[in-house]
Protein backbone atom coordinates (compact mmCIF):
# COMPACT_ATOMS: atom_id res chain seq x y z
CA UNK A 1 -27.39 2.74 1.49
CA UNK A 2 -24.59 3.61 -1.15
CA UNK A 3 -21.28 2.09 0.00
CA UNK A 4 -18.43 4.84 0.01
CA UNK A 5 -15.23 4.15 -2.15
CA UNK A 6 -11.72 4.21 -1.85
CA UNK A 7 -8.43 2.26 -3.52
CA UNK A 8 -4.61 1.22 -2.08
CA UNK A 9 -3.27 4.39 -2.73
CA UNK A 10 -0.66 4.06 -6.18
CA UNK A 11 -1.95 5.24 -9.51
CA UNK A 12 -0.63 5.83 -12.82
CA UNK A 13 2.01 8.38 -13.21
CA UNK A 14 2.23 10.47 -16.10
CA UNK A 15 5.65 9.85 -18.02
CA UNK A 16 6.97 12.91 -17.49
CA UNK A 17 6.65 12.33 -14.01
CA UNK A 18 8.25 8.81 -14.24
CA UNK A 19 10.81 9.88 -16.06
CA UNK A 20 11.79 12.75 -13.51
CA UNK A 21 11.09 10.25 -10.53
CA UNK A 22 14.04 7.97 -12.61
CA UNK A 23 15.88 10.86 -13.44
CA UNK A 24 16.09 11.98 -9.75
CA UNK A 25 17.15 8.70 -8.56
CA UNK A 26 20.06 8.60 -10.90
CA UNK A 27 21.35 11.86 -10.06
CA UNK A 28 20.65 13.66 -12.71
CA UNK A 29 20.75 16.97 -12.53
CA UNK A 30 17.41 18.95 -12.59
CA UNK A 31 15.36 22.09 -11.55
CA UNK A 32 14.11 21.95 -7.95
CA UNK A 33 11.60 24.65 -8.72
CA UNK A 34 10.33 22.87 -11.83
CA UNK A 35 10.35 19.59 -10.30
CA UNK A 36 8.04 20.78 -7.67
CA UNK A 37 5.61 22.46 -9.99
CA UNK A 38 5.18 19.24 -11.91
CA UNK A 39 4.53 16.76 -8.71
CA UNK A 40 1.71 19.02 -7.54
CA UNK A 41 0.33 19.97 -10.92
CA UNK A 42 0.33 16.09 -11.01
CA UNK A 43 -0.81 15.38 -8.13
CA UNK A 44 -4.06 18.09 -8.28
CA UNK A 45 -4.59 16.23 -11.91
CA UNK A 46 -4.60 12.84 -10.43
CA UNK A 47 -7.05 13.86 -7.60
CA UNK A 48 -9.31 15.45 -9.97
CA UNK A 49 -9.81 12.51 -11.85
CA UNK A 50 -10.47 10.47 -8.89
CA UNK A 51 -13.28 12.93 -8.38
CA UNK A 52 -14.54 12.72 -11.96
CA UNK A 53 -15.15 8.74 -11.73
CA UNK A 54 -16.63 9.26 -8.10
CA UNK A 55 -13.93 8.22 -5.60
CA UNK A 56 -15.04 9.29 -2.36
CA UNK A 57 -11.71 8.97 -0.43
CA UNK A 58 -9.06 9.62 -2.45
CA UNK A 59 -5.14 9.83 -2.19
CA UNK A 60 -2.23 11.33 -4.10
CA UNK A 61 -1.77 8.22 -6.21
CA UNK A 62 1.65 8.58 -4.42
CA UNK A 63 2.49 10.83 -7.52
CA UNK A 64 6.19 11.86 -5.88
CA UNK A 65 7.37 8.45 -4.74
CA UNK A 66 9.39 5.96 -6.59
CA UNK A 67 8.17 3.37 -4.77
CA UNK A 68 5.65 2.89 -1.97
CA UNK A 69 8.73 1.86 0.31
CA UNK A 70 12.01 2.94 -0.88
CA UNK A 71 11.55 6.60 -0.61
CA UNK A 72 12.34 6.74 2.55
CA UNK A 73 15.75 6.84 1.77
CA UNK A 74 14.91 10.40 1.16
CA UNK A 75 13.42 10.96 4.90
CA UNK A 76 16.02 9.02 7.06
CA UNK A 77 19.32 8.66 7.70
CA UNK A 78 21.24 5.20 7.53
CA UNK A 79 19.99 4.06 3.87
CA UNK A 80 22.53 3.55 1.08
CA UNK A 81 23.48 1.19 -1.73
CA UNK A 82 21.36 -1.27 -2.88
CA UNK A 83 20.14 -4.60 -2.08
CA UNK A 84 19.58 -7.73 -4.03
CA UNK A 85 16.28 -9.17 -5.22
CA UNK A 86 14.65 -12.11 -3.68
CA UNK A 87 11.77 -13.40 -5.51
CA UNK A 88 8.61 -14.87 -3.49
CA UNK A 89 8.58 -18.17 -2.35
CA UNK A 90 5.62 -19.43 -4.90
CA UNK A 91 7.70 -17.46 -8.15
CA UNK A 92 10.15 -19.66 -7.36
CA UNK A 93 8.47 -23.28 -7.18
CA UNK A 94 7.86 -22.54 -11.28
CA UNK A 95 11.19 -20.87 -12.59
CA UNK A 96 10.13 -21.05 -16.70
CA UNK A 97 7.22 -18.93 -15.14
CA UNK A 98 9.71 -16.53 -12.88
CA UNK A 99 11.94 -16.34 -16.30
CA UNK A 100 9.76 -15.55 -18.58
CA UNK A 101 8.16 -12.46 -15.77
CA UNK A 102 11.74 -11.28 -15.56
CA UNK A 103 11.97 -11.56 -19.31
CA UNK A 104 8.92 -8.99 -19.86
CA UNK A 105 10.67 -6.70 -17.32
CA UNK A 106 8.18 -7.85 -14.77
CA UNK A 107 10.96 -7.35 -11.63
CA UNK A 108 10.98 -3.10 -11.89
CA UNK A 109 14.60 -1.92 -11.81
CA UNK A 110 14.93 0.64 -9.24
CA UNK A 111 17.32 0.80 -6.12
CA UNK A 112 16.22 -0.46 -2.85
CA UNK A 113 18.70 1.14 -0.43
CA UNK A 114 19.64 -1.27 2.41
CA UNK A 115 20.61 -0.14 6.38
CA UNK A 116 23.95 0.80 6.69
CA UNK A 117 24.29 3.50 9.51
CA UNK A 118 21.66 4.83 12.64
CA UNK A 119 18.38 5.35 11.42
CA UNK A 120 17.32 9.10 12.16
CA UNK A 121 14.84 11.92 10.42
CA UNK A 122 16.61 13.38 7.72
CA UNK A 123 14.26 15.74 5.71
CA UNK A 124 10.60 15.92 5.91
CA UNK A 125 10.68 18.49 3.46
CA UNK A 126 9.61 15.74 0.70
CA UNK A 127 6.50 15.11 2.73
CA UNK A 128 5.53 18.01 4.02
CA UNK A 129 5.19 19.22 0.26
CA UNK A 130 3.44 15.87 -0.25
CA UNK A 131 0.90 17.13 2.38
CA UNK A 132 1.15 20.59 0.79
CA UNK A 133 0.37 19.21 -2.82
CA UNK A 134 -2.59 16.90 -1.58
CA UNK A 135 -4.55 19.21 0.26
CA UNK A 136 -4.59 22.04 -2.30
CA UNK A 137 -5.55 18.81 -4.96
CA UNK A 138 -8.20 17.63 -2.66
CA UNK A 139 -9.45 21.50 -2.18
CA UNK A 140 -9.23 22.18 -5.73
CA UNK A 141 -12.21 19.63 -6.49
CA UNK A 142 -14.31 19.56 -3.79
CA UNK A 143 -12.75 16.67 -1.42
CA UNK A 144 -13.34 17.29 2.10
CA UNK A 145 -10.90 14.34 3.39
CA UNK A 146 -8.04 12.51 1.54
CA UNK A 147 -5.53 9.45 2.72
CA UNK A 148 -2.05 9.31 2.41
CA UNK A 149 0.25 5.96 1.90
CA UNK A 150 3.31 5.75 4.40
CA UNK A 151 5.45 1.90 4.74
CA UNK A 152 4.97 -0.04 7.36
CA UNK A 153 8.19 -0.60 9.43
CA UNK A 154 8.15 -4.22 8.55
CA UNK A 155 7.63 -3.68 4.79
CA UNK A 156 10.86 -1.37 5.07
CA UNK A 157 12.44 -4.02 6.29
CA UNK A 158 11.51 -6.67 4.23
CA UNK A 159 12.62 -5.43 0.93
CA UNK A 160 15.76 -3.17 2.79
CA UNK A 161 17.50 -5.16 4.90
CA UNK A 162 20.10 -3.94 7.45
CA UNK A 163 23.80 -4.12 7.54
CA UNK A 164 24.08 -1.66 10.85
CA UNK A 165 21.70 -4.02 13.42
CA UNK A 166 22.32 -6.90 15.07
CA UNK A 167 19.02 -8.45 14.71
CA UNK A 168 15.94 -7.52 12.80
CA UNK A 169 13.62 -6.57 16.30
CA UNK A 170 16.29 -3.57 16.72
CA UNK A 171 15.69 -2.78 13.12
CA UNK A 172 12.12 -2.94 13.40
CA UNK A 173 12.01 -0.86 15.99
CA UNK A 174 14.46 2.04 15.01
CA UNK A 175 12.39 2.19 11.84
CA UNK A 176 9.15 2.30 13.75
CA UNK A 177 10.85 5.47 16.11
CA UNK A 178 11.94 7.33 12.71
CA UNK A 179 8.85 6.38 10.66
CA UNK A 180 7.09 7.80 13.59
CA UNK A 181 7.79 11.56 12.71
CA UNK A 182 5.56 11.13 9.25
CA UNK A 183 2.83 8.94 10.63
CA UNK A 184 1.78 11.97 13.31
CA UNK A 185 2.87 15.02 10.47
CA UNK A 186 0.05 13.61 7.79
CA UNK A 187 -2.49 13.07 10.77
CA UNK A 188 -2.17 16.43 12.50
CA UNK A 189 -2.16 17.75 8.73
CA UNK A 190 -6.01 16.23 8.90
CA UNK A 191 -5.71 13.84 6.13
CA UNK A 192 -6.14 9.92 7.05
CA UNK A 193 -2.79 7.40 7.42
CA UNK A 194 -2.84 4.54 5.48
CA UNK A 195 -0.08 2.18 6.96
CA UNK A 196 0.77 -0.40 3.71
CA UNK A 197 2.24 -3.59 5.86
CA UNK A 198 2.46 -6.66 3.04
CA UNK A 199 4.86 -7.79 5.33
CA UNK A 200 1.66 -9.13 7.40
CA UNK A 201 1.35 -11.61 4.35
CA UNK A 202 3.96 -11.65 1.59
CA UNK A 203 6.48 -11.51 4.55
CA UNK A 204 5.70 -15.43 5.30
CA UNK A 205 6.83 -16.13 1.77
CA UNK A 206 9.31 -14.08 0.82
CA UNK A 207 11.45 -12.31 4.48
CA UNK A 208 10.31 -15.89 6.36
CA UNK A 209 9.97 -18.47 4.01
CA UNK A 210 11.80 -20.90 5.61
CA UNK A 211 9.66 -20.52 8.92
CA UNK A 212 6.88 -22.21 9.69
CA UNK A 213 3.33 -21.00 9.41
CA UNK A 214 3.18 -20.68 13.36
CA UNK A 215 6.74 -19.34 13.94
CA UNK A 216 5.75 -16.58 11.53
CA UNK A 217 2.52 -15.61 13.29
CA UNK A 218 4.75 -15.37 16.03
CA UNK A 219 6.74 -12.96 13.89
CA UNK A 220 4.42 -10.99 12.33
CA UNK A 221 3.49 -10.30 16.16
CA UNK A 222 6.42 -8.88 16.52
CA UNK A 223 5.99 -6.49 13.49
CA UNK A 224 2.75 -4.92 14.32
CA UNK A 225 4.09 -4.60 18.11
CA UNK A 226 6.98 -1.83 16.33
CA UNK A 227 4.31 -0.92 14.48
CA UNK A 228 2.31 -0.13 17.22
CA UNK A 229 5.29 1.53 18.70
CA UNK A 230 5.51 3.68 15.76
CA UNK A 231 1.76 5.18 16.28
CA UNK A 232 1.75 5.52 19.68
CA UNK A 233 0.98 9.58 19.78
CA UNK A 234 -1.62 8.67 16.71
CA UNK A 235 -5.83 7.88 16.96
CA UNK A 236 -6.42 4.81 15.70
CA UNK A 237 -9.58 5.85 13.82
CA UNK A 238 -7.64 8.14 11.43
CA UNK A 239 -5.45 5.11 10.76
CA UNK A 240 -6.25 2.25 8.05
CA UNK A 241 -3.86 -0.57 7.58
CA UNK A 242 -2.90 -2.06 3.77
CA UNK A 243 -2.08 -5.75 3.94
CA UNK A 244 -1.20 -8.07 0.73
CA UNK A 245 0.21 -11.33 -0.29
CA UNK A 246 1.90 -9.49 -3.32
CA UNK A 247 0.82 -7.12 -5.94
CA UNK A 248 1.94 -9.37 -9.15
CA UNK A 249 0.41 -11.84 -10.96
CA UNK A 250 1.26 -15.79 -9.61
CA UNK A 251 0.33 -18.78 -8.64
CA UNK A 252 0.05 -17.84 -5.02
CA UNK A 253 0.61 -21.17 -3.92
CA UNK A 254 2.74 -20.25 -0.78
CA UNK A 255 0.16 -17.48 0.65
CA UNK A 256 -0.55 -18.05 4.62
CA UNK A 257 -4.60 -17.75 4.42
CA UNK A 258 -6.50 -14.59 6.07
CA UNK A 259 -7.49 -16.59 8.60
CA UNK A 260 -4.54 -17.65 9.60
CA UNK A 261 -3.00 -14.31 10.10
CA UNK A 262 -6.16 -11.95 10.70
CA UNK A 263 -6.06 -12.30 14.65
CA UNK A 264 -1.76 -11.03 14.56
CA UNK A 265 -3.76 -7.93 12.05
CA UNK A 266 -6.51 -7.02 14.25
CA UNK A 267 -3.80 -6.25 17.24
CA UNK A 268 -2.95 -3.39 14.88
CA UNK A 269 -3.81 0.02 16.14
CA UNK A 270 -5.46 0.81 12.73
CA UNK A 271 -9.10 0.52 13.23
CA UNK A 272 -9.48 0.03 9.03
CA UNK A 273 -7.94 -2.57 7.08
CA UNK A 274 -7.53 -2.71 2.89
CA UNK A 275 -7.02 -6.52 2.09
CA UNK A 276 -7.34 -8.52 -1.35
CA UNK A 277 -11.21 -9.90 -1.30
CA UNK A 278 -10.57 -10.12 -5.61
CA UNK A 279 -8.07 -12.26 -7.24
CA UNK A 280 -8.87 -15.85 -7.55
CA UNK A 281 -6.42 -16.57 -4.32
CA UNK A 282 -8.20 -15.00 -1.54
CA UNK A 283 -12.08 -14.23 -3.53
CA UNK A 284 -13.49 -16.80 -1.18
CA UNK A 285 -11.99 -15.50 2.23
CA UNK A 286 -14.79 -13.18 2.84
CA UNK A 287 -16.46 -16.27 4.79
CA UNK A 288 -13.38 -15.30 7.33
CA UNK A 289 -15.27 -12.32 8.85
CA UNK A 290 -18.30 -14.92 10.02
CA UNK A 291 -16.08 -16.89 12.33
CA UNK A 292 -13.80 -13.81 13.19
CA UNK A 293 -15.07 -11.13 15.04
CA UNK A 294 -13.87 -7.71 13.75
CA UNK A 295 -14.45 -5.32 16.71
CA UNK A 296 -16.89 -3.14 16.90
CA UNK A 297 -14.94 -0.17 15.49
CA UNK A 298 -13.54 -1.44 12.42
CA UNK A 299 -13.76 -0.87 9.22
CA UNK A 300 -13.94 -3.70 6.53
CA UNK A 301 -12.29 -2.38 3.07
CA UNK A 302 -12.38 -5.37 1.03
CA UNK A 303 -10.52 -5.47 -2.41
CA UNK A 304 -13.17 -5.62 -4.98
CA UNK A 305 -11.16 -5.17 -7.58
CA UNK A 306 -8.13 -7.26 -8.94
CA UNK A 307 -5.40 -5.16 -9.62
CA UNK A 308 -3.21 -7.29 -11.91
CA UNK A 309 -5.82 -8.04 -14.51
CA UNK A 310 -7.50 -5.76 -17.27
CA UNK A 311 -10.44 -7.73 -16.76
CA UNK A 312 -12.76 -4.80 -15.99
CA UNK A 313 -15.48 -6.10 -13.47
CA UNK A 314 -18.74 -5.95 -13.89
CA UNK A 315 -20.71 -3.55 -11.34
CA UNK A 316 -22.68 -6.56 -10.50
CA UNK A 317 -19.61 -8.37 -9.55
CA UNK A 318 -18.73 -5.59 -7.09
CA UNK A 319 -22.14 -5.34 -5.95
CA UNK A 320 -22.49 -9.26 -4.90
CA UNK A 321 -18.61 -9.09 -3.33
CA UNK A 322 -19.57 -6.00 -1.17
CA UNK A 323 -22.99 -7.14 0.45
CA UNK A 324 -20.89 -10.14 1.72
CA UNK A 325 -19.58 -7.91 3.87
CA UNK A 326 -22.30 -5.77 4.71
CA UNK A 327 -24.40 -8.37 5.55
CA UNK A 328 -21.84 -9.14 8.31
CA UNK A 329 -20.66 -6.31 9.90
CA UNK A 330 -23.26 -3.85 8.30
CA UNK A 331 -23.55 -1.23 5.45
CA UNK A 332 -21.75 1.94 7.26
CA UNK A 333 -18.67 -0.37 8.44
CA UNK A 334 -17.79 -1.51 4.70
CA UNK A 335 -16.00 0.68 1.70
CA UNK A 336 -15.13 -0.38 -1.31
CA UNK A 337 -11.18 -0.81 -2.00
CA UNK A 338 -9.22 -2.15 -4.49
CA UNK A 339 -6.54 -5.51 -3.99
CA UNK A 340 -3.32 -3.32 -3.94
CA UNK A 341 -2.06 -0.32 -6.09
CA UNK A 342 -2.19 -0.19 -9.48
CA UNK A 343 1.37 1.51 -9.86
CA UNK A 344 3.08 0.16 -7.20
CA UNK A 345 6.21 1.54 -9.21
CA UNK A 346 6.49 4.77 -11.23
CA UNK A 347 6.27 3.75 -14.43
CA UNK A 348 5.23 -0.21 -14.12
CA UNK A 349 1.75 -1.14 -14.12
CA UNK A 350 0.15 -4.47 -15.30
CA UNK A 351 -2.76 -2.63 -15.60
CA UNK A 352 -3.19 -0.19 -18.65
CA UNK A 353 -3.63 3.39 -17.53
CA UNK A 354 -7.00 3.85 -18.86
CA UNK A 355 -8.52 0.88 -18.04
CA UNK A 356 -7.62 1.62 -14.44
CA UNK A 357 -9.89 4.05 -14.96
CA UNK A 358 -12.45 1.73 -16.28
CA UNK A 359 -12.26 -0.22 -13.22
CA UNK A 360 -12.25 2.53 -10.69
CA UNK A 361 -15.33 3.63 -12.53
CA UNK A 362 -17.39 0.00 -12.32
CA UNK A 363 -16.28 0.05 -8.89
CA UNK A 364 -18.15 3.32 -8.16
CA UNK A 365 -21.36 1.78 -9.82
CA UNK A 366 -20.96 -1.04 -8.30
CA UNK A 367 -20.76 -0.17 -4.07
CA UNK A 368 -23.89 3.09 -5.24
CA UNK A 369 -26.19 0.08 -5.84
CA UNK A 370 -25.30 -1.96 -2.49
């Protein structure tokens, strides 16, 4: 049987829409009613031509968000300023490498607003029109069901650190009770959750790189206990959980393997999980799923393809990497994902906008002859 298809969740933005997202977070002064028009023009655009390469679960391509993690400073209270950049653990074990990223603007220059004050709900207004915007996209052409993309309390965290708590579990946790406003508004809306946590994997080299592998499994237990905390009023089947080791190009050297840190993941409420099954780091983890049992309920979305490359794949490739999986937990428990957005940032992408299409398109051929 086909396998269905799906991706992280960021796609390309337009320019015009990167340039208003920039625009907006400089204060510059705009037209609220314009401003709206163009995200959900975008966003019904950007779900259309997820339909026309034969997506079958589709998202917003987080059209309205800087960044899948800072825009919360839009949502809650207690977020200012701006925090400084910390560059993964394995970036910085080759520094001409790290230098010469930086060089080619590979570190995206955008705030990341640190904890300064309580954490409280601020405005759901942004996401409610989020929600408003997806649904009449995903109605427009045909889609009966959708996902959207909200952070991870840990991921917060990690890149936002806090100046207000006295230690990071009481951060965790306030986020998890504030985040937990938009994790039940996009389910009762009907469309799916996707939680993005890298902190379950670029955390150990970048937030806890000076722990040790086991003290941070222990931490990464403590992450998804808040979030946990955060979904406790939400199913767990309309809940799929993002983790990564880090959407750039790298050596990768300091990654904690899947193994390692796949029995912390599966004590996640989500009973779906995206995680990189493409890049030459983690291609060979698929064996992972033999000697790990993945309950009977979950869903294996592996990343089939690599998102830092313009290498398309060949449908073949795709084929092979997805009946790995379905020859272990079966046909109707496997969709095929992608290893992490392909705009993590408005306006930065390794990948060239069209030949994200390209991709998303073998990707489609590929999991329709599994």
């Amino acid at each position: 049987m086909p396998v269905k298809t799906t991706h992280v969740g960021s796609l390309p933005r337009n320019q015009i829409v990167a340039d208003l997202l920039f625009g907006r977070e400089k204060g510059m002064p705009f037209d609220e009613q314009a401003y709206e028009a163009i995200m959900r023009d975008a966003t019904a655009a950007i779900i259309a031509r997820q339909k026309a390469v034969g997506i079958d679960l589709p998202s917003d391509g987080e059209t309205s968000k800087i960044s899948y993690a800072t825009y919360i400073k839009d949502r809650l209270t207690g977020f200012e300023g701006d925090s400084p950049r910390r560059p993964p653990g394995d970036l910085q074990d080759y520094p001409g490498f790290l230098e010469k990223l930086a060089k080619a603007g590979g570190t995206p220059q955008y705030r990341r607003p640190r904890c300064v004050g309580p954490i409280k709900v601020k405005n759901l207004a942004p996401l409610h029109a989020d929600i408003a915007a997806m649904k009449a996209g995903l109605s427009a052409s045909g889609y009966g069901e959708g996902f959207m993309n909200s952070a991870s309390p840990g991921v917060i965290a990690l890149f936002q650190p806090s100046d207000y708590h006295a230690d990071l579990d009481s951060y965790l946790f306030d986020i998890a009770d504030a985040m937990s406003a938009e994790y039940e508004a996009i389910v009762a809306s009907g469309l799916i959750l996707q939680i993005d946590a890298p902190d379950l994997a670029l955390g150990r080299h970048m937030l806890y790189r000076d722990l040790s592998e086991d003290e941070f499994l222990r931490r990464a237990e403590v992450h998804v206990e808040a979030l946990n905390h955060g979904l406790r009023n939400v199913p767990g089947d309309r809940v799929r959980l993002h983790i990564c080791w880090g959407n750039y190009e790298g050596p990768h050297t300091r990654d904690i393997a899947l193994g390692k840190v796949l029995p912390v993941v599966l004590k996640a409420k989500p009973r779906g999980l995206l995680f990189e099954g493409a890049n030459p780091r983690h291609a060979h983890e698929w064996s992972v799923w033999n000697e790990i049992k993945a309950p009977d309920d979950y869903v294996l979305i592996p990343g089939c393809l690599d998102s830092t490359t313009n290498f398309v794949e060949h449908p073949e490739l795709v084929r092979q990497r997805l009946e790995r999986y379905t020859a272990i937990v079966g046909a109707d428990r496997v969709i095929a994902g992608t290893d992490c957005g392909f705009s993590t940032f408005a306006g930065f992408g390794v990948v060239d906008p069209d030949i994200v299409w390209a991709k998303m398109a073998s990707l489609v051929a590929g999991a329709a002859s599994v």
